[in-house]
N, C-alpha and C. Protein backbone atom coordinates (compact mmCIF):
# COMPACT_ATOMS: atom_id res chain seq x y z
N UNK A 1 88.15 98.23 89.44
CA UNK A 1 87.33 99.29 88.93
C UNK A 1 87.51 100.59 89.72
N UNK A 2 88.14 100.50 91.13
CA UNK A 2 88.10 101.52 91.91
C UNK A 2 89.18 103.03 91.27
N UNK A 3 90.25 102.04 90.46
CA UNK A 3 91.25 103.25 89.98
C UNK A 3 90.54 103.82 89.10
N UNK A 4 90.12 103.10 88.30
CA UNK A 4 89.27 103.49 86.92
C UNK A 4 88.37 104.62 87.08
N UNK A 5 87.88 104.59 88.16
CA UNK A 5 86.62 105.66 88.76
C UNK A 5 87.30 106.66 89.43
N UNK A 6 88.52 106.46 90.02
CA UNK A 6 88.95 107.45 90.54
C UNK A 6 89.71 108.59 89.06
N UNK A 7 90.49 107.61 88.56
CA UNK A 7 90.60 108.67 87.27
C UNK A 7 90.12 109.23 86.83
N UNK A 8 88.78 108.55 86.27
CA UNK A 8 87.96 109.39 85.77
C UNK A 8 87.09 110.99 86.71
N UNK A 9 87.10 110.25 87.55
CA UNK A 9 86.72 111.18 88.63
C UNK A 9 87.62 112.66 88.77
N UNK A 10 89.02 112.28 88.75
CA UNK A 10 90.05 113.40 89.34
C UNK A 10 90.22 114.03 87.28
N UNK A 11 89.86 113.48 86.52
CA UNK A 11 89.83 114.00 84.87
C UNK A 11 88.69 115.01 84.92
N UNK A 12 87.65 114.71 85.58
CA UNK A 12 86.38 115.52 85.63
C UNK A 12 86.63 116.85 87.42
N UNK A 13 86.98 116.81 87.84
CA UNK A 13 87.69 117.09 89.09
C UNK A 13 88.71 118.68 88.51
N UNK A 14 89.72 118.25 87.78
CA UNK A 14 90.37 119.11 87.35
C UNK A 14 89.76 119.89 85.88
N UNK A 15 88.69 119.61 85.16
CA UNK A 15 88.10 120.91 84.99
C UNK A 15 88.06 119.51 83.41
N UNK A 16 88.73 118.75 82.59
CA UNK A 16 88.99 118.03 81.95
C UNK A 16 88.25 116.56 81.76
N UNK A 17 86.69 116.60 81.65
CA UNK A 17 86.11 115.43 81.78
C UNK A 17 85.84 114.78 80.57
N UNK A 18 85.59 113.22 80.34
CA UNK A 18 86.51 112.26 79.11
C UNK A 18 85.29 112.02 78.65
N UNK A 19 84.87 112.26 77.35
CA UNK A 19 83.87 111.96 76.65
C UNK A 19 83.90 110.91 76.22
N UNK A 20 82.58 110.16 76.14
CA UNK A 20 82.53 108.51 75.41
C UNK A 20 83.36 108.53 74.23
N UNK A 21 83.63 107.76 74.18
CA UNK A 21 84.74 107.31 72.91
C UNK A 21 85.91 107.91 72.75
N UNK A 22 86.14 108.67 73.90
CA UNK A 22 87.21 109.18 73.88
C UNK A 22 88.87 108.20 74.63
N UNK A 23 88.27 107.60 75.27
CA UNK A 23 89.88 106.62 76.16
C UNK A 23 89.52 104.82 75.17
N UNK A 24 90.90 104.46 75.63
CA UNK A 24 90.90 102.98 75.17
C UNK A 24 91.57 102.60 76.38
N UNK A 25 90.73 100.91 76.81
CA UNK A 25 91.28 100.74 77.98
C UNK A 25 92.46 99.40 77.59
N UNK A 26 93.81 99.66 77.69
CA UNK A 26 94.76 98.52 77.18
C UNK A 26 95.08 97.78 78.46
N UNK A 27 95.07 96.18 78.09
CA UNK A 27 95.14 95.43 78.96
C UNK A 27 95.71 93.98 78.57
N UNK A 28 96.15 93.58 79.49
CA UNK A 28 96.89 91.84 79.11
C UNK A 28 95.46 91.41 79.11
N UNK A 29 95.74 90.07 78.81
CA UNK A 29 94.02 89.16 78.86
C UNK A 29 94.03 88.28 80.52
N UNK A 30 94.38 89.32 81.40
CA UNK A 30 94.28 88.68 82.57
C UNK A 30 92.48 89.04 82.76
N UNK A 31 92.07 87.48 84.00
CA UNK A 31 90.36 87.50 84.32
C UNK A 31 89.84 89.13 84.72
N UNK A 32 90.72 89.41 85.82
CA UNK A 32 90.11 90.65 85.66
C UNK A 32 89.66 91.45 84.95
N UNK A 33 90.20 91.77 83.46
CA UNK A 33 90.26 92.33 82.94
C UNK A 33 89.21 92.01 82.04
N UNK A 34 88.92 90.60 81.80
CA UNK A 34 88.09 90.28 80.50
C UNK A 34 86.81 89.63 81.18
N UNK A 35 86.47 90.05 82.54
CA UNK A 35 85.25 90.16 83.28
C UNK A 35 84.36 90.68 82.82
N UNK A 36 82.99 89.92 82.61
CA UNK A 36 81.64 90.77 82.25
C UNK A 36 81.61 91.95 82.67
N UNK A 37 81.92 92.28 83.92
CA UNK A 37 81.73 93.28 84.95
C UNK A 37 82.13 94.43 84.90
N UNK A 38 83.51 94.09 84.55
CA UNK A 38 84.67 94.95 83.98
C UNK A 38 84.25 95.55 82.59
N UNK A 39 83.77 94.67 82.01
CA UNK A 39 83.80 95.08 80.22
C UNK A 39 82.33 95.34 80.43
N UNK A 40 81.76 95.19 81.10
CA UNK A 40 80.14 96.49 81.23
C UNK A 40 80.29 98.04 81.65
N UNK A 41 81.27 97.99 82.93
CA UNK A 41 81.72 99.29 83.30
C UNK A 41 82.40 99.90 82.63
N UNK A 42 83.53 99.53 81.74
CA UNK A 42 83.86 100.18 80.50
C UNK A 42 82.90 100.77 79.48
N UNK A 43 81.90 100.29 78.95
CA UNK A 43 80.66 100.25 78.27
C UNK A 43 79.68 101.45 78.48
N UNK A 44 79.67 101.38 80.03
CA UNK A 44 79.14 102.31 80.74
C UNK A 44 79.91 103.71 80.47
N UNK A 45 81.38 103.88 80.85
CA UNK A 45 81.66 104.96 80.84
C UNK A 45 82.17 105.57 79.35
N UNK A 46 81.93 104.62 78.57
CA UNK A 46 82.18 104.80 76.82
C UNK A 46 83.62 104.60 76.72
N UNK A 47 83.77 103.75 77.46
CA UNK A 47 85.78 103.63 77.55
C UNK A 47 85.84 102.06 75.95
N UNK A 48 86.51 102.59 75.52
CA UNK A 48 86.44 100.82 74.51
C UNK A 48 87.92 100.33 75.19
N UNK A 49 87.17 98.76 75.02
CA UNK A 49 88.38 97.60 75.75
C UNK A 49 89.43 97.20 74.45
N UNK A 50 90.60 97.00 74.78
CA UNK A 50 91.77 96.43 74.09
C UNK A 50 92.29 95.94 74.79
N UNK A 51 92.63 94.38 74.54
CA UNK A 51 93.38 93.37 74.88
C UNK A 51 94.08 92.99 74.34
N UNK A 52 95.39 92.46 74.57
CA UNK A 52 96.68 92.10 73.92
C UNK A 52 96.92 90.73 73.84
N UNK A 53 97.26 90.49 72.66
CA UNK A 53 97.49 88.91 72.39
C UNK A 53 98.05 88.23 73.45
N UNK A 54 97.96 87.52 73.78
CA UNK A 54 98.59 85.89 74.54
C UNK A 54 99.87 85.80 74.37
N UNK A 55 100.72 85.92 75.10
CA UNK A 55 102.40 85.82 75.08
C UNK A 55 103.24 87.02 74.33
N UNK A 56 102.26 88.09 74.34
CA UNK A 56 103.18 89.29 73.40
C UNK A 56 103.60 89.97 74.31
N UNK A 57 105.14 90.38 74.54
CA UNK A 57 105.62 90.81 75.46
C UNK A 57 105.43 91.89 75.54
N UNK A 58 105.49 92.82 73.86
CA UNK A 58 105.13 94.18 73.42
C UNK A 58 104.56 94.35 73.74
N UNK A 59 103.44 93.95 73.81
CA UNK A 59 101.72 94.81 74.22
C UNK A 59 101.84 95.27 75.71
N UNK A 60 102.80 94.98 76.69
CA UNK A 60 102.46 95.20 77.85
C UNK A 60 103.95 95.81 78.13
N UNK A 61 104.71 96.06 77.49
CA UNK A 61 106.09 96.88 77.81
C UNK A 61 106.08 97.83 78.44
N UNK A 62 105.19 98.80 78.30
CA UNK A 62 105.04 99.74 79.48
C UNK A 62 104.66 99.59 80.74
N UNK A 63 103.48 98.84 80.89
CA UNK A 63 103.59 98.24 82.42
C UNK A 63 104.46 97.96 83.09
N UNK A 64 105.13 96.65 81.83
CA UNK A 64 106.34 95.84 83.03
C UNK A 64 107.49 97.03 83.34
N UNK A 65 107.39 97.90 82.49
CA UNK A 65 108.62 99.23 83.18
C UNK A 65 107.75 99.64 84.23
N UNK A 66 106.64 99.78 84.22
CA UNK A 66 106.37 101.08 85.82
C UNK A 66 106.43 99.54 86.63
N UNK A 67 106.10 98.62 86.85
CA UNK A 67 106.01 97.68 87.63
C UNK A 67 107.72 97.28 88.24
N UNK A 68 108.45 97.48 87.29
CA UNK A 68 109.78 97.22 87.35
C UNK A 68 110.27 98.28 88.32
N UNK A 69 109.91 99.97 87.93
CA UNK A 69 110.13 100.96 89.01
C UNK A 69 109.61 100.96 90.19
N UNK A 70 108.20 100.03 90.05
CA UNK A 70 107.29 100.24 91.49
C UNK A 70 108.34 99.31 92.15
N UNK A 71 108.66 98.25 91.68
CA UNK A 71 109.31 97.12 92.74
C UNK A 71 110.79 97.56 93.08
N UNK A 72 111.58 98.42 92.01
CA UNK A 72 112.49 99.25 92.74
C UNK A 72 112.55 100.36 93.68
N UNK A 73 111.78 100.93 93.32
CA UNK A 73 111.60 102.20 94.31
C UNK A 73 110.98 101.96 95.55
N UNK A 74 109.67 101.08 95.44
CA UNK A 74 109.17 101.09 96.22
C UNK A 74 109.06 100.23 97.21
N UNK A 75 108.77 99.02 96.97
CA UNK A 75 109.14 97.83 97.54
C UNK A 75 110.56 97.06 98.10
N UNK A 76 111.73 97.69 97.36
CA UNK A 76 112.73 96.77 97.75
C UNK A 76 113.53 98.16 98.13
N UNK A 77 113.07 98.95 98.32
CA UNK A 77 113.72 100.37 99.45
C UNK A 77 113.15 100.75 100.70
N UNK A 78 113.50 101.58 101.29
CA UNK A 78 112.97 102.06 102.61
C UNK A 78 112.42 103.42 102.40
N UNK A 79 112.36 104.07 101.13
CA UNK A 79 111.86 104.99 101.19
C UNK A 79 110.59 105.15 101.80
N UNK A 80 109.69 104.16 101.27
CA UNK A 80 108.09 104.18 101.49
C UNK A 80 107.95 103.47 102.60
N UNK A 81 109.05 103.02 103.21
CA UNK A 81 108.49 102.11 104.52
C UNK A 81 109.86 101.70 105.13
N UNK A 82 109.80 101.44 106.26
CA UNK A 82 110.73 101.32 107.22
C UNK A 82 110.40 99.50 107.57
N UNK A 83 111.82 99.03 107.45
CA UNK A 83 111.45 97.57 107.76
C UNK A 83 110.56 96.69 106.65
N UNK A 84 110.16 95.37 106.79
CA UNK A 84 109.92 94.51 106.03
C UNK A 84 108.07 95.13 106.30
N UNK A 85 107.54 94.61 105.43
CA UNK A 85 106.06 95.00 105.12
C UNK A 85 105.78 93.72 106.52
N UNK A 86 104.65 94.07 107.10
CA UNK A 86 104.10 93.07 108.20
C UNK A 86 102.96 92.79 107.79
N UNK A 87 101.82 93.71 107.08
CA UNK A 87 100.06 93.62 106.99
C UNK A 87 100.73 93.83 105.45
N UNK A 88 99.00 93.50 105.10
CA UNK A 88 98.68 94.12 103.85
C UNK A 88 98.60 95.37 103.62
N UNK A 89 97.71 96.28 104.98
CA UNK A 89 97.87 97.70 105.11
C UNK A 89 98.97 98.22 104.53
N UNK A 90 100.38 97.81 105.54
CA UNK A 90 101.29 98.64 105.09
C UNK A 90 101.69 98.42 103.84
N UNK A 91 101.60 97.76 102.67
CA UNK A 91 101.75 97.18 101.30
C UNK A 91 101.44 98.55 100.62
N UNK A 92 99.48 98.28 101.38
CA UNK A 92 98.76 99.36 100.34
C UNK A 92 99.07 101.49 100.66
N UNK A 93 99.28 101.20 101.95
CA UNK A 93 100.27 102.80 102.41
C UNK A 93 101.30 102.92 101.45
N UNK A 94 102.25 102.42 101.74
CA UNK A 94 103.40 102.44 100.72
C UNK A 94 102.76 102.69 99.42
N UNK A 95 102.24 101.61 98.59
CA UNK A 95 101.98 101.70 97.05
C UNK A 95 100.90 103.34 97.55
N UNK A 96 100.42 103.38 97.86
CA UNK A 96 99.60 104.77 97.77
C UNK A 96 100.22 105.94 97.88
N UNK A 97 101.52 106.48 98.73
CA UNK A 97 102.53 107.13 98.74
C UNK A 97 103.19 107.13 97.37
N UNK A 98 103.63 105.65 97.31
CA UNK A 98 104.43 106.00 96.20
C UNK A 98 103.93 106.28 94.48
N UNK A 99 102.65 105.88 94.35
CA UNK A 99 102.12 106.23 92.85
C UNK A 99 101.46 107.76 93.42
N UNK A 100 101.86 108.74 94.28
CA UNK A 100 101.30 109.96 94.36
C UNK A 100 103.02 110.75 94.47
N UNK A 101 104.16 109.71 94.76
CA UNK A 101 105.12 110.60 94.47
C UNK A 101 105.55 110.56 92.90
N UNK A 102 104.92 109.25 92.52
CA UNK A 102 105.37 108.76 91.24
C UNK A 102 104.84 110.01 89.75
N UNK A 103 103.48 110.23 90.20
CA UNK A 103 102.80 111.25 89.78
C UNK A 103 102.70 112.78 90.10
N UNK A 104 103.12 113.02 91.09
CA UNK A 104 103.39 114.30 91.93
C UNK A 104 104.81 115.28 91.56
N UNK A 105 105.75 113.97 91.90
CA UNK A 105 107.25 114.63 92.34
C UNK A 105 108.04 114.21 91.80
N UNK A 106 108.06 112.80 91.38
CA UNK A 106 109.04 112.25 90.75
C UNK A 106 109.94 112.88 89.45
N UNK A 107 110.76 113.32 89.47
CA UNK A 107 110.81 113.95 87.67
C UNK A 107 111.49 112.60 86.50
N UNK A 108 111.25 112.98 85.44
CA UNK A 108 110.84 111.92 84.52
C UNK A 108 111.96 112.18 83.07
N UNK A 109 112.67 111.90 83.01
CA UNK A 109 113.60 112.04 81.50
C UNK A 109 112.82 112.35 80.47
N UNK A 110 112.36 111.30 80.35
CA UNK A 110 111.52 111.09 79.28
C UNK A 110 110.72 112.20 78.79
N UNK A 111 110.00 113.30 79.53
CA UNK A 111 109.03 114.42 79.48
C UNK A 111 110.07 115.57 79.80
N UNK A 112 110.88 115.54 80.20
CA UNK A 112 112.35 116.73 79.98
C UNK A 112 111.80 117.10 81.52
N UNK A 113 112.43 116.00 81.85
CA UNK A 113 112.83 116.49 83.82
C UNK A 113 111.36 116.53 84.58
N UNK A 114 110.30 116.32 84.35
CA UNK A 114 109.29 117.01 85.51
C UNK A 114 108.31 116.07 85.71
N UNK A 115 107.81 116.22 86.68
CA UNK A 115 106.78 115.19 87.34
C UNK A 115 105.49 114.86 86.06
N UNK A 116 104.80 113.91 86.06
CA UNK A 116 103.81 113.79 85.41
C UNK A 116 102.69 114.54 85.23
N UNK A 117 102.39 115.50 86.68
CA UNK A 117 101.08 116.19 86.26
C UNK A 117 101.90 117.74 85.88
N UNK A 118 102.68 117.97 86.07
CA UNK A 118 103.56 119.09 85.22
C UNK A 118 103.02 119.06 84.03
N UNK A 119 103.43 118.39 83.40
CA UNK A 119 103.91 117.98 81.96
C UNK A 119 102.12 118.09 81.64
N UNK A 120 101.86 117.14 81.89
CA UNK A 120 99.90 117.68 81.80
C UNK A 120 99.20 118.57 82.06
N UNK A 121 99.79 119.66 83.12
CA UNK A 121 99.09 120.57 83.37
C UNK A 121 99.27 121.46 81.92
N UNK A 122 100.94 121.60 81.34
CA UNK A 122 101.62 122.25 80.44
C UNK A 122 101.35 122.06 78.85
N UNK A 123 100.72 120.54 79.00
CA UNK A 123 99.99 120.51 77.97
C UNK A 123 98.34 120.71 77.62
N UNK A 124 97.56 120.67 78.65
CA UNK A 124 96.33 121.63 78.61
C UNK A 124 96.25 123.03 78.93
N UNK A 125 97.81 123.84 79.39
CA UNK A 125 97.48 125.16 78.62
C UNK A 125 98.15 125.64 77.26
N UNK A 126 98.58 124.58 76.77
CA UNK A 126 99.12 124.65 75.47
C UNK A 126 97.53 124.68 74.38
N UNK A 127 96.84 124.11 74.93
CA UNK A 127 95.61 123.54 73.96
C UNK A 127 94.75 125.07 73.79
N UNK A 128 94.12 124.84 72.95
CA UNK A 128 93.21 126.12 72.28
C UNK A 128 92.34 126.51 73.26
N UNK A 129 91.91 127.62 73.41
CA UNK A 129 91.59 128.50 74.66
C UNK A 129 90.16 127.76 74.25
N UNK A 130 89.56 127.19 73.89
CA UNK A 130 87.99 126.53 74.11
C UNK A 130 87.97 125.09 74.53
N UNK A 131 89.37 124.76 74.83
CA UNK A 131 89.52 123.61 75.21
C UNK A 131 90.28 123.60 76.64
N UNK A 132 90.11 124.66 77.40
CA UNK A 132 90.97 125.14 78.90
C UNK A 132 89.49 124.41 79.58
N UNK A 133 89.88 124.14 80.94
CA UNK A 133 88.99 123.50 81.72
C UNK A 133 87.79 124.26 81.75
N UNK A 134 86.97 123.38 81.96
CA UNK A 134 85.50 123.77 81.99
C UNK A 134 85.04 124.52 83.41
């Protein structure tokens, strides 16, 4: 729940805060996910839950690509870390570095060369001047 809050947090942060019914939260049917707890705090923030069938590879294709990049880039290089991981700490340093270069700096084909919050910044000043941050 901690990312979840932080998103929402840094959506409301940058001037762009998410009205109920506005996000869908997509997810495999892992426990976490299909937790009372979980699916109250969704509830709470007007997020609606979507879960993906049982053995559909589709439903989760985008994950397994960033998961596929996290474990290339990040994990099985030295960029984010020097030497073999020893703690959990250094696990969570690394992954925290790297989903802020992933989002920061990285540039992206797919969006024509540029980091992720580029491309977002470029598309909320594209949007109608009553819809520029609050």
């Amino acid at each position: 729940m901690t990312p979840l809050r932080m998103a929402l947090w840094q959506r409301s942060r940058e001037g762009y805060p998410t009205q109920p019914g506005q996000l869908i939260h997509h997810s495999d049917a892992g426990s976490q996910y299909t937790s009372i707890r979980f699916t109250e705090h969704l509830d709470l923030e007007g997020i609606r839950p979507s879960i993906g069938s049982v053995g559909d590879a589709f439903d989760n294709a985008l994950m397994e690509t960033i998961i596929g990049l996290f474990k290339a880039e990040c994990i099985r290089t030295t960029v984010f870390h020097q030497g073999p991981y020893k703690t959990l700490a250094d696990v969570e340093y690394a992954t925290a570095g790297w989903v802020d270069w992933y989002n920061n700096s990285r540039l992206h084909g797919s969006i024509g060369m540029v980091p992720p919050i580029e491309y977002e910044q470029a598309h909320y000043a594209a949007l109608k001047p009553e819809m520029q941050p609050i």
